[in-house]
Protein backbone atom coordinates (compact mmCIF):
# COMPACT_ATOMS: atom_id res chain seq x y z
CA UNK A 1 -13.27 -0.44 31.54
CA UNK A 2 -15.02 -1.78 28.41
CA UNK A 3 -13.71 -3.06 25.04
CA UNK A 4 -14.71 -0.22 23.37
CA UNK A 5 -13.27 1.89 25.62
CA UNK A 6 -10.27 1.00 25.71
CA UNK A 7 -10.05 1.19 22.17
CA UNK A 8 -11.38 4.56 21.97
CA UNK A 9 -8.61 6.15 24.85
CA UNK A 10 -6.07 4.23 22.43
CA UNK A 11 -6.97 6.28 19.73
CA UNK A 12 -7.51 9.28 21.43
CA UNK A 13 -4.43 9.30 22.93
CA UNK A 14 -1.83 8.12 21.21
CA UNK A 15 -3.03 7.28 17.50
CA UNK A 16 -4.43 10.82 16.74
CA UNK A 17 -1.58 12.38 18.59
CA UNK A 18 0.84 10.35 16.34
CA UNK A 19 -1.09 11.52 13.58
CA UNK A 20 -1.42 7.72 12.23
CA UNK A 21 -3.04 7.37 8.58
CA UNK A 22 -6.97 7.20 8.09
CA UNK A 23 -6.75 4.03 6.77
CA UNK A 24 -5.18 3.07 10.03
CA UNK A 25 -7.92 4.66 12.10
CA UNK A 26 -10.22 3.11 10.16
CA UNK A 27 -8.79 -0.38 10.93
CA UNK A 28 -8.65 0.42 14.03
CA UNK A 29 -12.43 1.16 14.47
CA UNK A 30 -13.02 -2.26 12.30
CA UNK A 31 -11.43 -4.54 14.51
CA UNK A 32 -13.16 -2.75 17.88
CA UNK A 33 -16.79 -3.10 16.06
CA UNK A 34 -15.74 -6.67 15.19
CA UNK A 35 -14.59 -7.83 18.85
CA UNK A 36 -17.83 -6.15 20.56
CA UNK A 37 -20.13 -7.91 17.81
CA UNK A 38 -18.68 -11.04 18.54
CA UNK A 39 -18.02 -10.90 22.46
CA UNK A 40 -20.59 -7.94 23.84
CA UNK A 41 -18.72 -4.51 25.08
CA UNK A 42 -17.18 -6.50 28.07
CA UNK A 43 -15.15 -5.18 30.68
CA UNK A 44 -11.72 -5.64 28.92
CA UNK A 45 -10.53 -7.45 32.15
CA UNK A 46 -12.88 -10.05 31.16
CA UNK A 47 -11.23 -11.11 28.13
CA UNK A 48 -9.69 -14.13 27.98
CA UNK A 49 -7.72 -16.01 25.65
CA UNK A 50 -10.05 -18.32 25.11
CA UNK A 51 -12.33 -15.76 24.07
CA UNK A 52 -9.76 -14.23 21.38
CA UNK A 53 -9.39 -17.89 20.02
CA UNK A 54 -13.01 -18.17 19.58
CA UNK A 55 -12.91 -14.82 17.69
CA UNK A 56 -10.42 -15.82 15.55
CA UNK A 57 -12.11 -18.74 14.82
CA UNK A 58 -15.01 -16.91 13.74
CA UNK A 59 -13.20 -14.61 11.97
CA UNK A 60 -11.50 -17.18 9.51
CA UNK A 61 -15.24 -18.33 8.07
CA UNK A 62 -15.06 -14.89 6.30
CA UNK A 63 -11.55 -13.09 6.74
CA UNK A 64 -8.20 -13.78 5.33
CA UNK A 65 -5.23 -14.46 7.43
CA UNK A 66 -3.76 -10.81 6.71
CA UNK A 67 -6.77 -9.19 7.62
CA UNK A 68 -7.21 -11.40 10.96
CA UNK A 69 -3.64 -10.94 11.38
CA UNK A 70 -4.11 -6.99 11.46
CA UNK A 71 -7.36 -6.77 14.16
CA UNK A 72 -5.18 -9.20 16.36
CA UNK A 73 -1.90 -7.24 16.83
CA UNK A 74 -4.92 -3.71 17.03
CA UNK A 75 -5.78 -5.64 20.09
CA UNK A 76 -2.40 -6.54 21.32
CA UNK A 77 -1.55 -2.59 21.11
CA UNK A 78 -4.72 -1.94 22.66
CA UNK A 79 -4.27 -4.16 25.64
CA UNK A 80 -0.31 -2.98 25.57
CA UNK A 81 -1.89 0.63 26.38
CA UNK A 82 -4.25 -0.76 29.20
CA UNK A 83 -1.12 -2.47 30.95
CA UNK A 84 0.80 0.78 30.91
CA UNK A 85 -2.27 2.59 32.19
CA UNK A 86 -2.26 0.17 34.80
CA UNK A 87 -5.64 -0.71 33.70
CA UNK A 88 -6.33 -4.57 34.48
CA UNK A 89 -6.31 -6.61 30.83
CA UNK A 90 -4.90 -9.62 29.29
CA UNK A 91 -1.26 -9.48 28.80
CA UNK A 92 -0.34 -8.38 24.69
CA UNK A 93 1.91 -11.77 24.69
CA UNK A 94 -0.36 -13.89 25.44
CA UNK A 95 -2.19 -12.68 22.22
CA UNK A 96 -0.93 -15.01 19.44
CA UNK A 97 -0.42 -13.24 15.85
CA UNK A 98 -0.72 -16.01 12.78
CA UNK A 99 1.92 -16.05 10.05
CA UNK A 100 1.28 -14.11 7.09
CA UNK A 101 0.08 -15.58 3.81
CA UNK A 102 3.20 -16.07 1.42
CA UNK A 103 2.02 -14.32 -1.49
CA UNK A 104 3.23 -13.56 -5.39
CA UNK A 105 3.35 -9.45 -6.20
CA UNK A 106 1.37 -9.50 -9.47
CA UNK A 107 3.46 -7.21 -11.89
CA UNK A 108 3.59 -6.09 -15.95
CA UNK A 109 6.02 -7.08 -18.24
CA UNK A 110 7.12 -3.54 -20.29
CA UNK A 111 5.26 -4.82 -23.32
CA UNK A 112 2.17 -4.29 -21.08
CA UNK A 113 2.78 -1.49 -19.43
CA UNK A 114 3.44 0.36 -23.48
CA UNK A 115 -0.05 -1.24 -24.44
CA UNK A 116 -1.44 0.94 -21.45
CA UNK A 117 0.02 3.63 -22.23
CA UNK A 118 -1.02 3.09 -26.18
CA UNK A 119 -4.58 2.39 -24.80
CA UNK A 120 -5.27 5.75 -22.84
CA UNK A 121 -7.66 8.03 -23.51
CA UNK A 122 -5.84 11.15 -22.59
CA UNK A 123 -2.40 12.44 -22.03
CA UNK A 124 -3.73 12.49 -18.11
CA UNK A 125 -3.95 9.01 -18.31
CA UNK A 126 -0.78 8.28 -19.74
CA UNK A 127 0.80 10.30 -17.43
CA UNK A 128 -0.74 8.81 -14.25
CA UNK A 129 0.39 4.77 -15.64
CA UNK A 130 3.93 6.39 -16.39
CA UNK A 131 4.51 7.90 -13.31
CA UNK A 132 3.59 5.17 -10.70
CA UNK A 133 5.39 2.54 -13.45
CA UNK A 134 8.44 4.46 -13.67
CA UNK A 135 8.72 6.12 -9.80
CA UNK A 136 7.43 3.43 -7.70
CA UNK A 137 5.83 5.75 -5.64
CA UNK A 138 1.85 4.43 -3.79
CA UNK A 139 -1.48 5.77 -4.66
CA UNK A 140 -1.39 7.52 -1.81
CA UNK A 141 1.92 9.66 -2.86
CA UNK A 142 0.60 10.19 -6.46
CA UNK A 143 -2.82 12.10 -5.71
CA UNK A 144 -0.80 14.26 -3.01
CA UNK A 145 1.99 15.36 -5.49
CA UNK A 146 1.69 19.23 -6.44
CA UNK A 147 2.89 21.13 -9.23
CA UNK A 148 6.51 21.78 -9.93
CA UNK A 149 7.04 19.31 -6.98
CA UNK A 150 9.19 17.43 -9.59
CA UNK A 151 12.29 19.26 -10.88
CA UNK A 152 14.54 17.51 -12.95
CA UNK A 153 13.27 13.98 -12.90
CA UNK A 154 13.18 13.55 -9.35
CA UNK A 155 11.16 14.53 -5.97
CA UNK A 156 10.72 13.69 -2.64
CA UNK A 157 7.27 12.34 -1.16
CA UNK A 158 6.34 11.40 2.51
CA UNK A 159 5.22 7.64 2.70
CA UNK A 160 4.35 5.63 5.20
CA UNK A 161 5.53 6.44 9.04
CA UNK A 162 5.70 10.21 7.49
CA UNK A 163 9.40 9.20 6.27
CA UNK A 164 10.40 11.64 3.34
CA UNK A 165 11.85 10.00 0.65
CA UNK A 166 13.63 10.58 -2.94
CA UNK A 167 11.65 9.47 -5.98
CA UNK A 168 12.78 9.71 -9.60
CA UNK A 169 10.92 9.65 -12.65
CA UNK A 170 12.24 8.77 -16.62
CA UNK A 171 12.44 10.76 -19.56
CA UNK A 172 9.04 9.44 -21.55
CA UNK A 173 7.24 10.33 -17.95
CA UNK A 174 8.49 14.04 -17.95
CA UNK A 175 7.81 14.76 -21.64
CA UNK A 176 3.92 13.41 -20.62
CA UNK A 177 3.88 15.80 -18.10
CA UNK A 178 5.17 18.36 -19.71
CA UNK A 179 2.58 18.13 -22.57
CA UNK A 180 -0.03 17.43 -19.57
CA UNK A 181 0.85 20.27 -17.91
CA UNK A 182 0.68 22.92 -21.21
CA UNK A 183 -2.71 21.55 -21.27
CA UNK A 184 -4.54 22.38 -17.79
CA UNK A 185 -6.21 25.46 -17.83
CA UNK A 186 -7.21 25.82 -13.88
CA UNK A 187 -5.60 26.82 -11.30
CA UNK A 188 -5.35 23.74 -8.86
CA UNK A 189 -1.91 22.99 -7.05
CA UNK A 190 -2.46 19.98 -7.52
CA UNK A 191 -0.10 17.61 -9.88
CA UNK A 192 -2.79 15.77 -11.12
CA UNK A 193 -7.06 16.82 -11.35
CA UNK A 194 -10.59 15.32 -12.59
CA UNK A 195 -11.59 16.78 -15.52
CA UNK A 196 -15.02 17.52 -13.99
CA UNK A 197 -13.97 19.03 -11.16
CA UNK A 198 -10.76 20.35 -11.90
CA UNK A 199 -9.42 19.80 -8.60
CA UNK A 200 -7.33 16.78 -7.21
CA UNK A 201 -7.97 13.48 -8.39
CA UNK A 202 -9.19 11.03 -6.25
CA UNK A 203 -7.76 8.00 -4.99
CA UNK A 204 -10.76 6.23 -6.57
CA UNK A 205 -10.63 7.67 -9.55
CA UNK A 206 -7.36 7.06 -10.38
CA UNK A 207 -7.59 3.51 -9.77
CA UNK A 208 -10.36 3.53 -11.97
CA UNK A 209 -8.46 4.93 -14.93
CA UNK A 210 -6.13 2.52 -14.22
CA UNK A 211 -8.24 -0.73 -14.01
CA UNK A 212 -10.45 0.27 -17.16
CA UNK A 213 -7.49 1.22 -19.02
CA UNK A 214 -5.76 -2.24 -18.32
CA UNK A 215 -8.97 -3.88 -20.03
CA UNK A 216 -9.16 -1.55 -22.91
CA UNK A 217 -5.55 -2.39 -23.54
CA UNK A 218 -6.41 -6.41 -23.39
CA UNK A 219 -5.00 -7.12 -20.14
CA UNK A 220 -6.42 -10.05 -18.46
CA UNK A 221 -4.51 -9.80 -14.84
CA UNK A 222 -6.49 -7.58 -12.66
CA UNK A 223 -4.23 -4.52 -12.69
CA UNK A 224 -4.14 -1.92 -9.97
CA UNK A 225 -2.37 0.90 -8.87
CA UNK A 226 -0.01 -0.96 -6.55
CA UNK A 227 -0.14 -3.51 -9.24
CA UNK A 228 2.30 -0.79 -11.26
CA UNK A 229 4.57 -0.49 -8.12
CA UNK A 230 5.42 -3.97 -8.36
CA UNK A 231 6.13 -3.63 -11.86
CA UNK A 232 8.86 -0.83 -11.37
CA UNK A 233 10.16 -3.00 -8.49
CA UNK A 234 10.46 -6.33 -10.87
CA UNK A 235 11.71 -4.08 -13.83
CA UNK A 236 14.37 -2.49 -11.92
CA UNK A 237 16.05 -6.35 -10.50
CA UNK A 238 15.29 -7.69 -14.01
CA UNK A 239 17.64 -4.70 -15.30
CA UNK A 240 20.33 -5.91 -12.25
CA UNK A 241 19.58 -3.01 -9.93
CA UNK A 242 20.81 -3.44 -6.39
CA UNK A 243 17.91 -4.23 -3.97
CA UNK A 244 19.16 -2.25 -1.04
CA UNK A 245 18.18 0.77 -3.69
CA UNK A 246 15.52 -0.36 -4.34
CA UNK A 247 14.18 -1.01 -1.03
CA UNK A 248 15.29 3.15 -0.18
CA UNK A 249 13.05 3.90 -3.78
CA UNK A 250 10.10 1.91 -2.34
CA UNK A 251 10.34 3.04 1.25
CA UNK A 252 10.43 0.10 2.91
CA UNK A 253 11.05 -0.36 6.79
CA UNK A 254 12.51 -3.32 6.33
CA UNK A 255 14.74 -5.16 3.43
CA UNK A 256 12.84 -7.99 4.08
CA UNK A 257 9.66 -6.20 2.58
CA UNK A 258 11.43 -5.64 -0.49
CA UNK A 259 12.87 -9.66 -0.98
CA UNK A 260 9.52 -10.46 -2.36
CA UNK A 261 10.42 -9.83 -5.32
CA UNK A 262 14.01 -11.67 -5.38
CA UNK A 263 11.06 -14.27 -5.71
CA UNK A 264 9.57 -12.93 -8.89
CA UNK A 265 12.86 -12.09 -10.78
CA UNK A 266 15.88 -14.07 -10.09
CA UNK A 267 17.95 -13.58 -12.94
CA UNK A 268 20.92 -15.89 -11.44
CA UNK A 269 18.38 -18.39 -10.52
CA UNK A 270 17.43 -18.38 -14.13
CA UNK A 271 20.86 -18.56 -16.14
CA UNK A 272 21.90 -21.55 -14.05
CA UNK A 273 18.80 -23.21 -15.05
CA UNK A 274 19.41 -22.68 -18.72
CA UNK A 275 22.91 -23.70 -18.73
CA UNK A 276 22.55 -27.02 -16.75
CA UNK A 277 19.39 -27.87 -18.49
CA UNK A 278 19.58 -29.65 -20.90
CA UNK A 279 16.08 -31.66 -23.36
């Protein structure tokens, strides 16, 4: 069976049953185009280690470790399939997955996140950087939201492995939606809508409000919709919330996820540093 084959049943038959995101799919696709580039649509019995670790090697001249990380453990799942079809392939194990790059959640302080809100053009706007600053919630979640799905500062979305979970939102964010909300004129279900189209937003558009408010508001970090997540998720441990909480407000699988930020705001860390410091 080829490469691309094998990638294709995959999907077929178990991603699209499992109803697995389109970013996902997409990924999916990515890595098979990549590995048949690189190697030729070989019989996936063919593959060798030795061919993966040439891949790989190719792949770092213009990917980054996450990304490379990803398209390996596609193929691992891939080959996973082919064993339990018994179809003949290289065993998943064998099929080594790098560490991933230790990275720093960029995040706003609150001073920042009031000069966005200060900076919008339109009560839209404001309402978009309030909501994802003061919920948590992903892009993703925010364009899907309807009306009256939030009822007294809270609401449940469905994140990632279609796990519903309860969101809450803070006074200043209600009142803007409120006053959004008297506003609209159409008749869209949806939460939030362009104001050409009058239908709901796009997950490119609302980044785009976000990014070109940031620089209107003198922002020099490049800030992004997720870039606002973080910034609820630093705001609520610099405040002493508990990060088991937190990790149930984000929707992480794992608590590990959420330590990141124990990283970024470490509050105990801090006060022993100013009382056994000394110039």
């Amino acid at each position: 069976m080829r490469i691309s084959r094998a990638f294709d049943l995959y999907k077929a038959n178990y991603m699209v049953i499992k109803k697995q995101s389109r970013r996902i799919l997409e990924s999916h696709d990515t890595c098979r185009r990549s590995l048949c580039q690189f190697l030729g649509d070989i019989d996936v019995a063919e593959l060798t280690t030795e061919d993966i670790g040439r891949w790989t090697k190719e792949l770092e001249r213009t990917r980054c470790t996450n990304t490379i990380r990803n398209y390996l453990t596609r193929l691992r799942v891939v080959l996973d399939y082919c064993q339990l079809r018994d179809i003949p392939a290289l065993k998943a194990a064998l099929v080594p997955i790098p560490k991933r790059d230790a990275t720093v959640p960029v995040f706003l302080t609150e001073n920042e996140v009031e000069a966005m809100l200060e900076a919008s053009y339109s009560v839209r706007n404001a309402f978009i950087i309030s909501l994802l600053y003061s919920s948590g919630i992903r892009l993703s979640e925010l364009i899907q939201l309807n009306r009256g799905q939030i009822a007294e500062r809270r609401f449940t979305v469905i994140g990632k492995g279609k796990k519903p979970r309860l969101c809450f939102i803070d006074a200043r964010t209600e009142k803007l939606m409120d006053v959004y909300l008297r506003q609209r004129t159409d008749r869209s279900a949806a939460l939030i809508v362009s104001n050409l189209h009058k239908d709901r937003m796009t997950a490119t558009n609302v980044q785009l409000v976000i990014t070109n408010t940031a620089k209107r508001a003198g922002i020099a970090k490049h800030v992004t919709p997720h870039v606002l997540r973080h910034s609820f998720a630093t705001n609520f441990l610099k405040n002493n919330g508990n990060m088991r909480y937190l990790s149930a407000m984000l929707g992480h699988a794992s608590m590990d996820t959420t330590m990141m930020y124990a990283h970024v705001v470490d509050t105990d860390l801090q006060r022993q540093y100013e009382k056994y410091h000394t110039i």
